[in-house]
N, C-alpha and C. Protein backbone atom coordinates (compact mmCIF):
# COMPACT_ATOMS: atom_id res chain seq x y z
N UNK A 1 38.43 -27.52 -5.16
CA UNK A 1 37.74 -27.67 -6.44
C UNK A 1 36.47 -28.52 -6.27
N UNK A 2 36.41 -29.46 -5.42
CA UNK A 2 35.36 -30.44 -4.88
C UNK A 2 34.19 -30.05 -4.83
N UNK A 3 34.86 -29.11 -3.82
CA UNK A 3 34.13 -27.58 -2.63
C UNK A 3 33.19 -26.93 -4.00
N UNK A 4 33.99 -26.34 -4.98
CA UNK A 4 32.88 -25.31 -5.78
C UNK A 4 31.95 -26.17 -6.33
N UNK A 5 32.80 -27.25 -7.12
CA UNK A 5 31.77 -27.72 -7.96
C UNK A 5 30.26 -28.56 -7.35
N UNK A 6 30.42 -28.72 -5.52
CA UNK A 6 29.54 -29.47 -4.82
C UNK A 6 28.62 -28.13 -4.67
N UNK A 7 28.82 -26.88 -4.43
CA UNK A 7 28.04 -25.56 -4.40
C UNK A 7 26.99 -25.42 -5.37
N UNK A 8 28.52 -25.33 -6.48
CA UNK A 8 27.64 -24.99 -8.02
C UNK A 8 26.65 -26.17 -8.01
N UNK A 9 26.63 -27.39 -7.80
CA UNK A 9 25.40 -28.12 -8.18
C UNK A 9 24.63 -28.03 -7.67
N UNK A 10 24.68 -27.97 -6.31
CA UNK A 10 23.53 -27.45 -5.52
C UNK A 10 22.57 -26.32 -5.51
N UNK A 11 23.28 -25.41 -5.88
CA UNK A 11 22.82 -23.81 -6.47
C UNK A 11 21.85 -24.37 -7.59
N UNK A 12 22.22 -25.03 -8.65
CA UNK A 12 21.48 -24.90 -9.86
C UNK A 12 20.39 -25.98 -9.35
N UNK A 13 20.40 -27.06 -8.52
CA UNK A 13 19.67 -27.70 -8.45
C UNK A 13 18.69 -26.81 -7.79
N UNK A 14 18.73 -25.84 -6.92
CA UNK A 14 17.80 -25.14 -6.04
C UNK A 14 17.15 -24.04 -6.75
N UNK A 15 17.83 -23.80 -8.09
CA UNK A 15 17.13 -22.96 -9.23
C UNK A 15 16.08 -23.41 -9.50
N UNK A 16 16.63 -24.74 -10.37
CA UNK A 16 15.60 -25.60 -10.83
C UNK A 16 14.64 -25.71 -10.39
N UNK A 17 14.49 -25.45 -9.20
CA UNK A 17 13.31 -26.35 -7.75
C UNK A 17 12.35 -25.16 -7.73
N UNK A 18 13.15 -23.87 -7.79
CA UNK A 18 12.12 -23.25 -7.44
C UNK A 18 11.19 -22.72 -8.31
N UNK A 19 10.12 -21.85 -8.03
CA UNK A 19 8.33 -21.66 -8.29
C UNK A 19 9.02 -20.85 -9.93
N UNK A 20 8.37 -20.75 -11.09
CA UNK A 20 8.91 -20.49 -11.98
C UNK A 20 8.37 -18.74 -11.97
N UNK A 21 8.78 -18.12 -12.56
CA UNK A 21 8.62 -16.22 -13.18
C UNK A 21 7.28 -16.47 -13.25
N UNK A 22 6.64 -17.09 -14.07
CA UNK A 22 5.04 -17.01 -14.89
C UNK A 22 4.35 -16.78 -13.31
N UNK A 23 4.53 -18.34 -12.58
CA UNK A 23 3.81 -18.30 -11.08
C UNK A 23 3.53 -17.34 -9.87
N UNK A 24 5.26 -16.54 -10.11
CA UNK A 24 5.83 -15.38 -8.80
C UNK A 24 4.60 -14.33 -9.62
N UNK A 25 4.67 -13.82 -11.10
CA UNK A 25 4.12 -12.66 -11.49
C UNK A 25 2.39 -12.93 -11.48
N UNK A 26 1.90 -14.03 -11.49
CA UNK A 26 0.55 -14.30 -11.34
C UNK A 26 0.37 -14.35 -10.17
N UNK A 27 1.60 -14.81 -8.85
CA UNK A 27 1.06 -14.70 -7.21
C UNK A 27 0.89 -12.99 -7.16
N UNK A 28 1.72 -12.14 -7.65
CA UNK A 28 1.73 -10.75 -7.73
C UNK A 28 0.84 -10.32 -8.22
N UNK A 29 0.03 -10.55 -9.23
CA UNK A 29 -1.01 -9.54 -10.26
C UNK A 29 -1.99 -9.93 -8.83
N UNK A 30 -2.27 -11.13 -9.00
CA UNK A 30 -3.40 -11.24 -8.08
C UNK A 30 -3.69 -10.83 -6.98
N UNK A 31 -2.97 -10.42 -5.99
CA UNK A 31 -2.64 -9.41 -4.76
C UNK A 31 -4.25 -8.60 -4.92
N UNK A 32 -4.58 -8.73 -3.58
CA UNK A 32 -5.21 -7.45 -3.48
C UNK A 32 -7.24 -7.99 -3.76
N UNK A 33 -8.04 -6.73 -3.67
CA UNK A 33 -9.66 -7.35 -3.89
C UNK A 33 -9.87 -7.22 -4.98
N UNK A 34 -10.71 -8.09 -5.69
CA UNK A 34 -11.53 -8.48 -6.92
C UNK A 34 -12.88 -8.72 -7.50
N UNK A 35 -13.55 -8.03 -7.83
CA UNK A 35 -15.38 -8.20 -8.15
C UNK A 35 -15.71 -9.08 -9.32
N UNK A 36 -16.41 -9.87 -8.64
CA UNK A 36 -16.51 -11.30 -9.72
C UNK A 36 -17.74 -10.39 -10.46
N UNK A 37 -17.25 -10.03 -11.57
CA UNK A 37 -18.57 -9.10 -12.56
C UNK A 37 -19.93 -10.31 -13.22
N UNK A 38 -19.03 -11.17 -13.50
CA UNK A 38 -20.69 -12.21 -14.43
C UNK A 38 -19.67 -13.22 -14.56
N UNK A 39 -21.28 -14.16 -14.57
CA UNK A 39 -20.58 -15.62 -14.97
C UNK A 39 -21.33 -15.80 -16.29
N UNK A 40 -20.86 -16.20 -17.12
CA UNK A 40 -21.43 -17.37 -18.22
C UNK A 40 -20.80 -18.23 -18.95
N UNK A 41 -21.75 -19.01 -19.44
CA UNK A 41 -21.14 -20.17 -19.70
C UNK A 41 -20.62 -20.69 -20.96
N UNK A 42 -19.80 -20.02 -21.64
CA UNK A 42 -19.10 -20.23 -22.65
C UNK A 42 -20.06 -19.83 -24.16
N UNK A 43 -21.05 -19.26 -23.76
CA UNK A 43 -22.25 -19.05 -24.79
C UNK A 43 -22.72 -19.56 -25.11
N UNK A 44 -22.97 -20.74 -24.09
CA UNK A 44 -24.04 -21.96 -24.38
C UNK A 44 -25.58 -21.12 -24.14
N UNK A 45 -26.66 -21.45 -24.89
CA UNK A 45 -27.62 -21.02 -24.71
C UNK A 45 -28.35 -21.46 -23.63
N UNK A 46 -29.46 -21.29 -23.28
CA UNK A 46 -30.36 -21.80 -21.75
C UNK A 46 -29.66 -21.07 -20.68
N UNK A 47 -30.66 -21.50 -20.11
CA UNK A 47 -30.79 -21.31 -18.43
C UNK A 47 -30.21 -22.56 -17.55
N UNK A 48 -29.21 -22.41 -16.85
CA UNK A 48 -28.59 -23.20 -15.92
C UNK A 48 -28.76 -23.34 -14.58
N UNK A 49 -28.61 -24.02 -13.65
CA UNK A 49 -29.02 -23.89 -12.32
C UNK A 49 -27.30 -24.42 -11.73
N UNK A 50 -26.67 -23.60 -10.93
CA UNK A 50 -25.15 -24.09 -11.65
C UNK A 50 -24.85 -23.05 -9.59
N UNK A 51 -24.36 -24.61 -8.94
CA UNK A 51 -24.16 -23.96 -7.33
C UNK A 51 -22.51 -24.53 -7.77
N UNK A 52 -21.63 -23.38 -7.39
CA UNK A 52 -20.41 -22.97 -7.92
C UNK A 52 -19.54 -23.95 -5.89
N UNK A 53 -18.28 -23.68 -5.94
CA UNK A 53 -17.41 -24.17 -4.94
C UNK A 53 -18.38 -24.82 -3.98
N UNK A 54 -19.01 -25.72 -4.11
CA UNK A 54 -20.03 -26.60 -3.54
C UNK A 54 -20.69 -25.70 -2.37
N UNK A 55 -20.73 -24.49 -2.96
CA UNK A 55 -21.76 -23.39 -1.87
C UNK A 55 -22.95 -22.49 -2.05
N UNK A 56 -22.83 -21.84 -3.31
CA UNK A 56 -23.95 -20.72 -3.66
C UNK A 56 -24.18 -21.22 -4.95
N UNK A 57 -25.12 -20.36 -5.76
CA UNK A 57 -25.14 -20.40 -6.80
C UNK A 57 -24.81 -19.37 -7.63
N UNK A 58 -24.98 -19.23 -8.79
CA UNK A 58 -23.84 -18.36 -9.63
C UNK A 58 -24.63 -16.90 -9.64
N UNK A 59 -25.94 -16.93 -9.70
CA UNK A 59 -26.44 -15.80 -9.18
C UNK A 59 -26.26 -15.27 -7.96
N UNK A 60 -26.10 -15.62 -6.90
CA UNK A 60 -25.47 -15.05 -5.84
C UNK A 60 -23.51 -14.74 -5.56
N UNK A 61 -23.24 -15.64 -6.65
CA UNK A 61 -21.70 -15.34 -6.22
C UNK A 61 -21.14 -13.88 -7.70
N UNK A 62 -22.38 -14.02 -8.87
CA UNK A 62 -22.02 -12.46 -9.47
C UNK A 62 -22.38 -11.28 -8.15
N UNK A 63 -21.05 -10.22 -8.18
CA UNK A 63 -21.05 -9.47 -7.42
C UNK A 63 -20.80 -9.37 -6.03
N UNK A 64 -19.91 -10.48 -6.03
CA UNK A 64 -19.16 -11.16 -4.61
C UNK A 64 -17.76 -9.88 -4.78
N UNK A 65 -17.13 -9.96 -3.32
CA UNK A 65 -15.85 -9.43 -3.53
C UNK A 65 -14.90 -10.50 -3.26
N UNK A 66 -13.86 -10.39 -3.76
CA UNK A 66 -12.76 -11.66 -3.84
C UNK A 66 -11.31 -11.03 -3.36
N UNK A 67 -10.76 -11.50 -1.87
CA UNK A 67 -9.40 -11.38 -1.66
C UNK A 67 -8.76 -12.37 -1.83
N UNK A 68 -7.22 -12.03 -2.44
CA UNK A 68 -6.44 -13.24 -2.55
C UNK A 68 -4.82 -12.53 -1.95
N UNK A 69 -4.31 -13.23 -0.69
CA UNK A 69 -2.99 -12.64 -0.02
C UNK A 69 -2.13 -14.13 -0.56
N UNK A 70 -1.02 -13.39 -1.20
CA UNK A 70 -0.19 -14.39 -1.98
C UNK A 70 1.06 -14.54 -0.68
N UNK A 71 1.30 -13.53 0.22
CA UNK A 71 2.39 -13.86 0.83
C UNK A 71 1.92 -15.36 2.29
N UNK A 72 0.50 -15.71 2.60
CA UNK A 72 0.31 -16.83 3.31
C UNK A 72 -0.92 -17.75 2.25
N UNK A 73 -1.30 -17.57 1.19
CA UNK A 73 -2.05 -17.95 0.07
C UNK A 73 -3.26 -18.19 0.20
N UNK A 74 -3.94 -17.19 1.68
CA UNK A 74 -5.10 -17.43 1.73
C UNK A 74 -5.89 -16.78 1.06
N UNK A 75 -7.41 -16.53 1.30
CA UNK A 75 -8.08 -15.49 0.78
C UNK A 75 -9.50 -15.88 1.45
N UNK A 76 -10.27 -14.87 0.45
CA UNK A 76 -12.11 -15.24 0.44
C UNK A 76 -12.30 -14.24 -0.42
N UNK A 77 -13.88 -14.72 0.13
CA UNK A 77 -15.08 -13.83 -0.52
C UNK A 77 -16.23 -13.90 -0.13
N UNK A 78 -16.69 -12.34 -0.41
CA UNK A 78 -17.75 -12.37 0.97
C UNK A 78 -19.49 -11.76 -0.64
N UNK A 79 -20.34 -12.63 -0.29
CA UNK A 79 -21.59 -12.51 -0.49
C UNK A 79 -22.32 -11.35 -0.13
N UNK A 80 -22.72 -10.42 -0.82
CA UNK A 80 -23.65 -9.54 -0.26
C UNK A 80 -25.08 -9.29 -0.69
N UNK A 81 -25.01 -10.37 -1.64
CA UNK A 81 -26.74 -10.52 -2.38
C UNK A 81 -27.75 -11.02 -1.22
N UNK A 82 -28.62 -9.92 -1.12
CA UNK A 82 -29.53 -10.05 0.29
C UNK A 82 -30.22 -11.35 0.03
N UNK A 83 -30.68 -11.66 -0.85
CA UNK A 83 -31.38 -12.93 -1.31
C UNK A 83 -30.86 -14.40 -0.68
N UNK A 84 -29.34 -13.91 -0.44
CA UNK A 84 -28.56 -15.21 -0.61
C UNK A 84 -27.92 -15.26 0.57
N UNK A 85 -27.71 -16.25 0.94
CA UNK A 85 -26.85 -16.59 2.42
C UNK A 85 -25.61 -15.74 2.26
N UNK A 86 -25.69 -14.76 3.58
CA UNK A 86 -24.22 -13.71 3.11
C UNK A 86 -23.28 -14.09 4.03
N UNK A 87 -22.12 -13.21 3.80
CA UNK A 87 -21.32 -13.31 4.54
C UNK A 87 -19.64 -14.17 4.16
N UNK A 88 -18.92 -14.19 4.11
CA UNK A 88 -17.63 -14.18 4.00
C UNK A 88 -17.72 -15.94 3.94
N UNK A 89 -16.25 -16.44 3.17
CA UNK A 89 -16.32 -17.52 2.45
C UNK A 89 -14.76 -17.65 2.73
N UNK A 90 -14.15 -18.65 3.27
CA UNK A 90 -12.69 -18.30 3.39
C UNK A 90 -12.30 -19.94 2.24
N UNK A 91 -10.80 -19.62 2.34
CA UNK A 91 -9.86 -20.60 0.93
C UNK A 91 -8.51 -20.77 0.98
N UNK A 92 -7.95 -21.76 0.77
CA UNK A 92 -6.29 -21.62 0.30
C UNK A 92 -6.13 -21.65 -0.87
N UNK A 93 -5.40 -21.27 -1.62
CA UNK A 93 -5.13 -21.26 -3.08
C UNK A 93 -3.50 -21.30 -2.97
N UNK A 94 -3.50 -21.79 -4.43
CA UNK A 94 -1.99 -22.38 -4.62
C UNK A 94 -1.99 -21.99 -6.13
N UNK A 95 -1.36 -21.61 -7.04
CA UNK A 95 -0.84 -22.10 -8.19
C UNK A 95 0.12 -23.12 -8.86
N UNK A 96 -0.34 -24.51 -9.09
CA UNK A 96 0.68 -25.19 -9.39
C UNK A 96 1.70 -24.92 -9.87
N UNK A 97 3.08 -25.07 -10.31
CA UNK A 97 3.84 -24.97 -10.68
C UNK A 97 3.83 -25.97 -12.17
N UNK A 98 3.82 -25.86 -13.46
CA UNK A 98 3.95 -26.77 -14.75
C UNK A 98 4.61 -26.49 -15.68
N UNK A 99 5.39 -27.65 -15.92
CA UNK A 99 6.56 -27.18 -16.85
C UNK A 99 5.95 -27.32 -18.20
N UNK A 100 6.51 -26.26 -19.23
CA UNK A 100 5.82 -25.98 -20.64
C UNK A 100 4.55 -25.69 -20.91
N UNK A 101 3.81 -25.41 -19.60
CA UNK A 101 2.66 -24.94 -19.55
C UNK A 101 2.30 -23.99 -20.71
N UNK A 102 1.24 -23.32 -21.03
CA UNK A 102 0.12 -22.83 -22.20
C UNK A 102 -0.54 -22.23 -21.33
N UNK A 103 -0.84 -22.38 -20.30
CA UNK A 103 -1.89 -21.93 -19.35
C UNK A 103 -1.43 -22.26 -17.81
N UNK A 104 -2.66 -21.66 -16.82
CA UNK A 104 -2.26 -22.20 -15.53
C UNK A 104 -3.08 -22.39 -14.64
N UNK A 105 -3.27 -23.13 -13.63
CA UNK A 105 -4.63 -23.46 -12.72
C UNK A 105 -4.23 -22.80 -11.66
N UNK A 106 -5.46 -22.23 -10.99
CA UNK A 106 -5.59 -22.05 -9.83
C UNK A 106 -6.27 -23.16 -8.97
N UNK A 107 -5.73 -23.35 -7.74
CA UNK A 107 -6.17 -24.51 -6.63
C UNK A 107 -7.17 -23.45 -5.61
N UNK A 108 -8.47 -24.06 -5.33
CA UNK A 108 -9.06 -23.03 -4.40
C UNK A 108 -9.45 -24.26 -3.07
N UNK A 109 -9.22 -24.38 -2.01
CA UNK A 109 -9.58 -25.28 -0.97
C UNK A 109 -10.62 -24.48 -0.05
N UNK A 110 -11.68 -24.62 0.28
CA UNK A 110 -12.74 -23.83 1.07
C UNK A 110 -12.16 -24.51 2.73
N UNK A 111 -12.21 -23.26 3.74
CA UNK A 111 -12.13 -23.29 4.56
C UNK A 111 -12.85 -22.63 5.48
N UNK A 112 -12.84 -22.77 6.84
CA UNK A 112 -13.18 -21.80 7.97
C UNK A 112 -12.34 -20.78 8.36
N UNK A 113 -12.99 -19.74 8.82
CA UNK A 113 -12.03 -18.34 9.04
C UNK A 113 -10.71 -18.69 9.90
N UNK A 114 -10.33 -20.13 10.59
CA UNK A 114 -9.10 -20.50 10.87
C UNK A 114 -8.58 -21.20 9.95
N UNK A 115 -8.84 -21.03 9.22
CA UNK A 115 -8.52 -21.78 7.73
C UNK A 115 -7.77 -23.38 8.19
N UNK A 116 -8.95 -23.75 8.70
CA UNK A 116 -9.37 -25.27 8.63
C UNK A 116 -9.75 -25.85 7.17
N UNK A 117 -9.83 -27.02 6.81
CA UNK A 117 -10.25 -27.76 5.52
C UNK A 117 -11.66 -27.61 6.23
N UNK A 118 -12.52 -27.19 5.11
CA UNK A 118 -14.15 -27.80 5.21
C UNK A 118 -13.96 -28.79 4.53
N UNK A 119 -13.84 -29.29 3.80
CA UNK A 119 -14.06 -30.53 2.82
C UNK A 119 -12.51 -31.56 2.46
N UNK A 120 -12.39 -31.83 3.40
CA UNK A 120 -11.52 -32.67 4.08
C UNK A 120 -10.16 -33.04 2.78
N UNK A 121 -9.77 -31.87 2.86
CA UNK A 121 -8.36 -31.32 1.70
C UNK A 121 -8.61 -31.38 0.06
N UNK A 122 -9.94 -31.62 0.36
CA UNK A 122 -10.32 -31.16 -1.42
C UNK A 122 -10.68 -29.69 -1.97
N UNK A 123 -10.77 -29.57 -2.85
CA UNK A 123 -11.06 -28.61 -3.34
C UNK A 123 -11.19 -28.20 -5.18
N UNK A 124 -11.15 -27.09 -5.63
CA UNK A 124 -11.23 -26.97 -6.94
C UNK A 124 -10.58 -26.49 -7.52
N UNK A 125 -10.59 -27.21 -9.31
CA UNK A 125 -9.03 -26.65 -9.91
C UNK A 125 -10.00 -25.74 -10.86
N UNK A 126 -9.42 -24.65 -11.11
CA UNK A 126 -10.00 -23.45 -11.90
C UNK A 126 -8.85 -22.98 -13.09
N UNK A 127 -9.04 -23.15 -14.06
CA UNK A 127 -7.79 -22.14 -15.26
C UNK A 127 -8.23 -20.83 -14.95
N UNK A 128 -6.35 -20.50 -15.15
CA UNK A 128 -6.71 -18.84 -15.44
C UNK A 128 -6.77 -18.84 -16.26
N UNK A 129 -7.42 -18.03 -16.75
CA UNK A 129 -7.56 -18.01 -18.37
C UNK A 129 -7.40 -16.57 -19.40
N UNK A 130 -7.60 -15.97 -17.69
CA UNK A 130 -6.64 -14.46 -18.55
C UNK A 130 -6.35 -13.36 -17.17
N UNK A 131 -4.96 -13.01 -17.16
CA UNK A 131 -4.93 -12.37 -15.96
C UNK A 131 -3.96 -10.97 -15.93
N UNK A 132 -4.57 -9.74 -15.63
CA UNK A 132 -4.09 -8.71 -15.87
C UNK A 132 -3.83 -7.86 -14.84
N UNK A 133 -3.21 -6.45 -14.55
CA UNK A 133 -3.36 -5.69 -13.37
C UNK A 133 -5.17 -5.09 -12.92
N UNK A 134 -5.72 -5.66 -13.64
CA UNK A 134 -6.93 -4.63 -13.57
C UNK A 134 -8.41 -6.08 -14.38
N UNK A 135 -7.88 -6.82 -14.60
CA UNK A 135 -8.75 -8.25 -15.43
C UNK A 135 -8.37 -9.58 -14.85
N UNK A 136 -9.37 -10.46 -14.72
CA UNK A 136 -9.19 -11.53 -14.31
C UNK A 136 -10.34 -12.64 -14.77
N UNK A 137 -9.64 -14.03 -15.55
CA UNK A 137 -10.97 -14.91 -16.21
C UNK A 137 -10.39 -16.16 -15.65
N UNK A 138 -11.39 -16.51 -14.93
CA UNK A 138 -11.46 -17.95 -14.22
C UNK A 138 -11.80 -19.09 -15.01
N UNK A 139 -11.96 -20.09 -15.57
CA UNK A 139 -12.51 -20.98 -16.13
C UNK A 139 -12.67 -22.34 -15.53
N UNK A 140 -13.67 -23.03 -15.54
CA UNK A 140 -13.53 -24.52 -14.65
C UNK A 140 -14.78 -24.93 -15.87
N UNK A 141 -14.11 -26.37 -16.51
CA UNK A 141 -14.74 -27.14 -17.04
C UNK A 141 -15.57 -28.39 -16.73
N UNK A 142 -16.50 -28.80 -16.53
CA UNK A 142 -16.94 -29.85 -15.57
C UNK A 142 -18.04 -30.65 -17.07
N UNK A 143 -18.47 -32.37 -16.82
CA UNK A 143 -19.06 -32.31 -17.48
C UNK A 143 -20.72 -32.57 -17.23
N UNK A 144 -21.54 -32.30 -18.31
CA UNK A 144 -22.88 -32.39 -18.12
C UNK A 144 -22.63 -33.23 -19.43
N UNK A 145 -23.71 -34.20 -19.15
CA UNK A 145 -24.60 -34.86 -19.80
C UNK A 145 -23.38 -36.00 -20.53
N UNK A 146 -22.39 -35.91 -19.64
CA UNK A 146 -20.83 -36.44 -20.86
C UNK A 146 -20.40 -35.52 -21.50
N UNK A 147 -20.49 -34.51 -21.60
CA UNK A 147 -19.69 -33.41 -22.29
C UNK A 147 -19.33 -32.31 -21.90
N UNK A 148 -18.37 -31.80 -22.07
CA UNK A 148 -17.47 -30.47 -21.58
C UNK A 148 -18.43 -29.51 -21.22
N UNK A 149 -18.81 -28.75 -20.20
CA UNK A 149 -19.22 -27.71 -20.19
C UNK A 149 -18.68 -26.76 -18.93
N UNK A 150 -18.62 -25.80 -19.90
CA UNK A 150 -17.46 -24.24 -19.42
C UNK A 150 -18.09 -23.57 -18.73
N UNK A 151 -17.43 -23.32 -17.39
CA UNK A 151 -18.24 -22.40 -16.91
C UNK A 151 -17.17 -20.74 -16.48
N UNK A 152 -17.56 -19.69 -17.16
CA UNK A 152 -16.16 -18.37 -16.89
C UNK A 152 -17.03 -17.37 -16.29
N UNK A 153 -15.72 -17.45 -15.28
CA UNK A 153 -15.88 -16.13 -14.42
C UNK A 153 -14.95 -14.81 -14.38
N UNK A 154 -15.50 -13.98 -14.64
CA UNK A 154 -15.35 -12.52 -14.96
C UNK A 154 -14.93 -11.42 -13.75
N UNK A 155 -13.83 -11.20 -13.37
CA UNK A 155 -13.47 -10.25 -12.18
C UNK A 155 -13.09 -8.85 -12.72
N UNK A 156 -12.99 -7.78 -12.60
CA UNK A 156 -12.47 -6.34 -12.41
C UNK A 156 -11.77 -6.29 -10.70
N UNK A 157 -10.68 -5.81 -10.81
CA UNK A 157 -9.48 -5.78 -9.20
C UNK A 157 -10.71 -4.24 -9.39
N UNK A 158 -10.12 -4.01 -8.03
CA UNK A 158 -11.27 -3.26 -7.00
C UNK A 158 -9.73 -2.53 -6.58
N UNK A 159 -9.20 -3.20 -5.91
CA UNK A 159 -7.94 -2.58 -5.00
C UNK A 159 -6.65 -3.37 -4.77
N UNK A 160 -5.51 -2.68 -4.34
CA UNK A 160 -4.34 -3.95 -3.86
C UNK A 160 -4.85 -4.56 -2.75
């Protein structure tokens, strides 16, 4: 009797522990390539000068392609705006896990194609902010001037 009930607790404790439904079905939608269609900025008016994952700027990263492999959580994205420094962009990403969550962040860490840390285990927290088989809205709030300002990014999936 010891025996089950030392199982049974363990079992439920290892329930508990693990990554919740919302997380597994968002590591799943996201599978596969993604075309960052436009950025803007929450419909703030003006012109911005706005260099996104401490690398390009937002005119060069509209029309990027975006992989994300959920089974080792790497990914990238590769630049093809001739204008702009091209070429492939590598990342780890994570989805936190949050209980009673409303929403959910994505973790993006920039790396080298051995997916080394470039920036010595930092990186950026992004909301999803809407995520579908075929749609995807990024959001990262940062502030200017002391105040909130939104910046959303716009994907269409391309492929698994």
């Amino acid at each position: 009797m010891k025996r089950i009930l030392s199982v049974l607790l363990l079992s439920v404790f290892l329930v508990s522990c693990g990554t919740s439904k919302v997380v597994k079905e968002s590591r799943k939608t996201l599978k596969g390539y993604w075309n960052l269609d436009n950025i803007n900025y929450n419909n703030a008016p003006g012109v911005y000068d706005v260099t996104l994952f401490g690398d390009a700027s937002s005119e060069c990263l509209v029309g990027s392609t975006w992989r994300f492999i959920p089974n080792n959580n790497f990914g990238n994205y590769e630049i093809t705006d001739g204008s702009c420094t091209l070429g492939k962009r590598y990342f780890v990403w994570s989805i936190p896990d949050q209980e009673n969550a409303t929403s959910y962040d994505i973790l993006l860490k920039p790396t080298n194609e051995k997916m080394k840390s470039t920036m010595n285990n930092a990186g950026f927290r992004l909301n999803i902010n809407y995520l579908s088989d075929n749609e995807l809205t990024f959001t990262q709030t940062v502030q200017v001037d002391g105040k909130p300002f939104t910046i959303v990014m716009n994907f269409s999936k391309i492929s698994e």
